[in-house]
Protein backbone atom coordinates (compact mmCIF):
# COMPACT_ATOMS: atom_id res chain seq x y z
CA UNK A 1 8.98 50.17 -13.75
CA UNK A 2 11.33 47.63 -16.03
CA UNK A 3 8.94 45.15 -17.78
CA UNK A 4 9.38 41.98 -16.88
CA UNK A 5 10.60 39.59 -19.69
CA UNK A 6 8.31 37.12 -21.77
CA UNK A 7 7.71 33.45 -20.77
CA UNK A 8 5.77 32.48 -23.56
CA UNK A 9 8.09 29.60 -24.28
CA UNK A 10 9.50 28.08 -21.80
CA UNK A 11 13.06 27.11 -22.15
CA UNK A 12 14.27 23.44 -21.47
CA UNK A 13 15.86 23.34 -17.99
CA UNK A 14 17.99 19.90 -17.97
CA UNK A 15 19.27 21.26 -14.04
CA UNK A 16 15.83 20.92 -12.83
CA UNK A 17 15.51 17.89 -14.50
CA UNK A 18 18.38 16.90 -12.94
CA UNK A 19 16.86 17.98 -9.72
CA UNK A 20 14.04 16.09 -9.72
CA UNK A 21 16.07 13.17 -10.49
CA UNK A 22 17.97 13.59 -7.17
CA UNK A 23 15.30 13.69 -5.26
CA UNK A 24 13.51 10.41 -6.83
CA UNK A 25 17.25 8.93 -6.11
CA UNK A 26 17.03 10.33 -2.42
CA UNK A 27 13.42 8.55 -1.85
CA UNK A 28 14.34 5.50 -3.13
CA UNK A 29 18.08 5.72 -1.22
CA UNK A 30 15.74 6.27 1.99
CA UNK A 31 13.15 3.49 1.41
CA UNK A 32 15.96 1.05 0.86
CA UNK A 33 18.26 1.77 3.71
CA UNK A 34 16.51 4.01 5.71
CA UNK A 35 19.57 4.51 8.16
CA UNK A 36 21.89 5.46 5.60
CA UNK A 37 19.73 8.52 4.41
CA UNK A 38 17.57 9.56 7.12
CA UNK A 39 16.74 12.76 5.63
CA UNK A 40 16.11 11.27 2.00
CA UNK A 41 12.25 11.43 2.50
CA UNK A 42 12.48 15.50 1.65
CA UNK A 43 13.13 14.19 -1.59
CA UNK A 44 9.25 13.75 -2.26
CA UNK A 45 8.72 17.74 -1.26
CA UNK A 46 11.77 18.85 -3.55
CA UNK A 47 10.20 16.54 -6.17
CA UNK A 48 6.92 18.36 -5.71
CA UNK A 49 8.32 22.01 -5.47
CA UNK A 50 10.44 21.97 -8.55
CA UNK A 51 7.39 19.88 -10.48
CA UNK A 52 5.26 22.82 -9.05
CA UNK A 53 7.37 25.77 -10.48
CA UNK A 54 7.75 23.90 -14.00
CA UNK A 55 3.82 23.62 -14.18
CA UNK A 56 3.49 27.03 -13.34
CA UNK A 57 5.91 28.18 -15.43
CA UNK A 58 3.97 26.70 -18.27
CA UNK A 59 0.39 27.79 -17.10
CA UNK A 60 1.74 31.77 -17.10
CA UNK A 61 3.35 30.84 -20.47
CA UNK A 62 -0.10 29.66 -21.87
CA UNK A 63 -1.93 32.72 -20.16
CA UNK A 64 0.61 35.05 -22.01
CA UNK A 65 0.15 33.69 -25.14
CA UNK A 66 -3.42 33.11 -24.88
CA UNK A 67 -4.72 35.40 -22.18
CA UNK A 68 -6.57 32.45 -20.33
CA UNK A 69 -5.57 29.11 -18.67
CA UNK A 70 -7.17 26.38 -20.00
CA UNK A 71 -7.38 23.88 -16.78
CA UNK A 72 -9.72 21.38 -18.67
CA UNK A 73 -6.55 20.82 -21.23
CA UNK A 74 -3.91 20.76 -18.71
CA UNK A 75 -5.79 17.95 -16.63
CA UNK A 76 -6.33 16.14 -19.90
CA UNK A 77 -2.38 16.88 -20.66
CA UNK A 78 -1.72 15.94 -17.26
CA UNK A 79 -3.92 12.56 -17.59
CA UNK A 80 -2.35 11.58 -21.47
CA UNK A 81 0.95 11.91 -19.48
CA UNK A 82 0.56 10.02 -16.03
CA UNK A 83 -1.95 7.45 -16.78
CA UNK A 84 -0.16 5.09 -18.97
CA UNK A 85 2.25 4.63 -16.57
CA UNK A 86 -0.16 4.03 -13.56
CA UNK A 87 -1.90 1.34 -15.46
CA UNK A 88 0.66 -0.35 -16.76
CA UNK A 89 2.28 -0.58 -13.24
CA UNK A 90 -1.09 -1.61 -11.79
CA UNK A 91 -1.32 -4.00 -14.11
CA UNK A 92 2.10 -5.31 -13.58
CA UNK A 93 1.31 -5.48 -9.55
CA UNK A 94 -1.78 -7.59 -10.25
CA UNK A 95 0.38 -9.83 -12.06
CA UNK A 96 2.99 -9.70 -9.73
CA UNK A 97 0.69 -10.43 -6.68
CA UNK A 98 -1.66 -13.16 -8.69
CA UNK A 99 1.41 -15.19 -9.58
CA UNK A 100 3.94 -15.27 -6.89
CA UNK A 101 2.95 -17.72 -4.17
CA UNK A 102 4.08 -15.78 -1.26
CA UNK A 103 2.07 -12.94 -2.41
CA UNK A 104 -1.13 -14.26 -3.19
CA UNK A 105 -2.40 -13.86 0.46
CA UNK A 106 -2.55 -9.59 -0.18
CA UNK A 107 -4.75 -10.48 -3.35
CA UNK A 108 -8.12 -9.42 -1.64
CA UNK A 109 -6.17 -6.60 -0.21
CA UNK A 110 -4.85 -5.76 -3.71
CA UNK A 111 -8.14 -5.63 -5.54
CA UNK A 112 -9.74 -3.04 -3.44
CA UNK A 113 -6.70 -0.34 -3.13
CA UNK A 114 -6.74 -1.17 -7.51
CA UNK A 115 -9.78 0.33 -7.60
CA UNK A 116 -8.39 3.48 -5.58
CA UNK A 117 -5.37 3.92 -7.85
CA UNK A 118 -7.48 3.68 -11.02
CA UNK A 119 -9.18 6.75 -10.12
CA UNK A 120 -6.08 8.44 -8.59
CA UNK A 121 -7.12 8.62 -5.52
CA UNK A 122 -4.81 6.38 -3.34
CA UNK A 123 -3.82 9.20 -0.99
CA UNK A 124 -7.75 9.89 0.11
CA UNK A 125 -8.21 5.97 0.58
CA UNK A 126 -5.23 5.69 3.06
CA UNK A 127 -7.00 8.72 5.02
């Protein structure tokens, strides 16, 4: 059986990169003018696919060079990676909402789905 060859550094791949810029482009093409790119939405699950096979990718690495996956550091990775971008768009929103007139109405709104994105858990709220 040919031996399969070793991940344990994963290579820079600027065409999935590239990818996954499409698709954010495609989402935000849909959400604008909905009619222009009806099928622009599937950019969220090409997002998430390629996303999915670059995380994996660098799990098996880890477990090759290591022999174990070590979840607790790849959520904290993860979390030192995402977070100060949430934040600093929920602040931005609060802002946003607190100072423009026409928006001040959502406020109470606002302050409860805050609390839902600060713990990353929008998606379960809007269940």
């Amino acid at each position: 059986m040919p031996k399969r060859p070793a991940i344990s550094a994963v290579p820079y791949l600027p065409g999935l990169d590239g990818l996954r810029a499409l698709a954010v482009l495609a989402v935000i093409a849909y959400h604008a003018s909905p009619g222009r790119l009806p099928g622009g939405f599937l950019g969220v699950e090409v997002f998430f696919v390629v996303s999915g096979y670059l995380i994996t990718l660098l799990l098996l690495a880890e477990h090759e060079r290591t022999g174990r996956i070590g979840l607790k550091a790849f959520w904290a990775r993860r979390a030192r990676r995402l977070l100060p971008a949430l934040y600093t768009l929920m602040v931005a929103v609060a802002v946003a909402t607190a100072t423009v007139p026409y928006l001040r109405s959502e406020l109470a709104k606002l302050r409860h789905q805050l609390w839902w994105a600060f713990v990353y858990s929008t998606n379960w709220f809007q269940i």
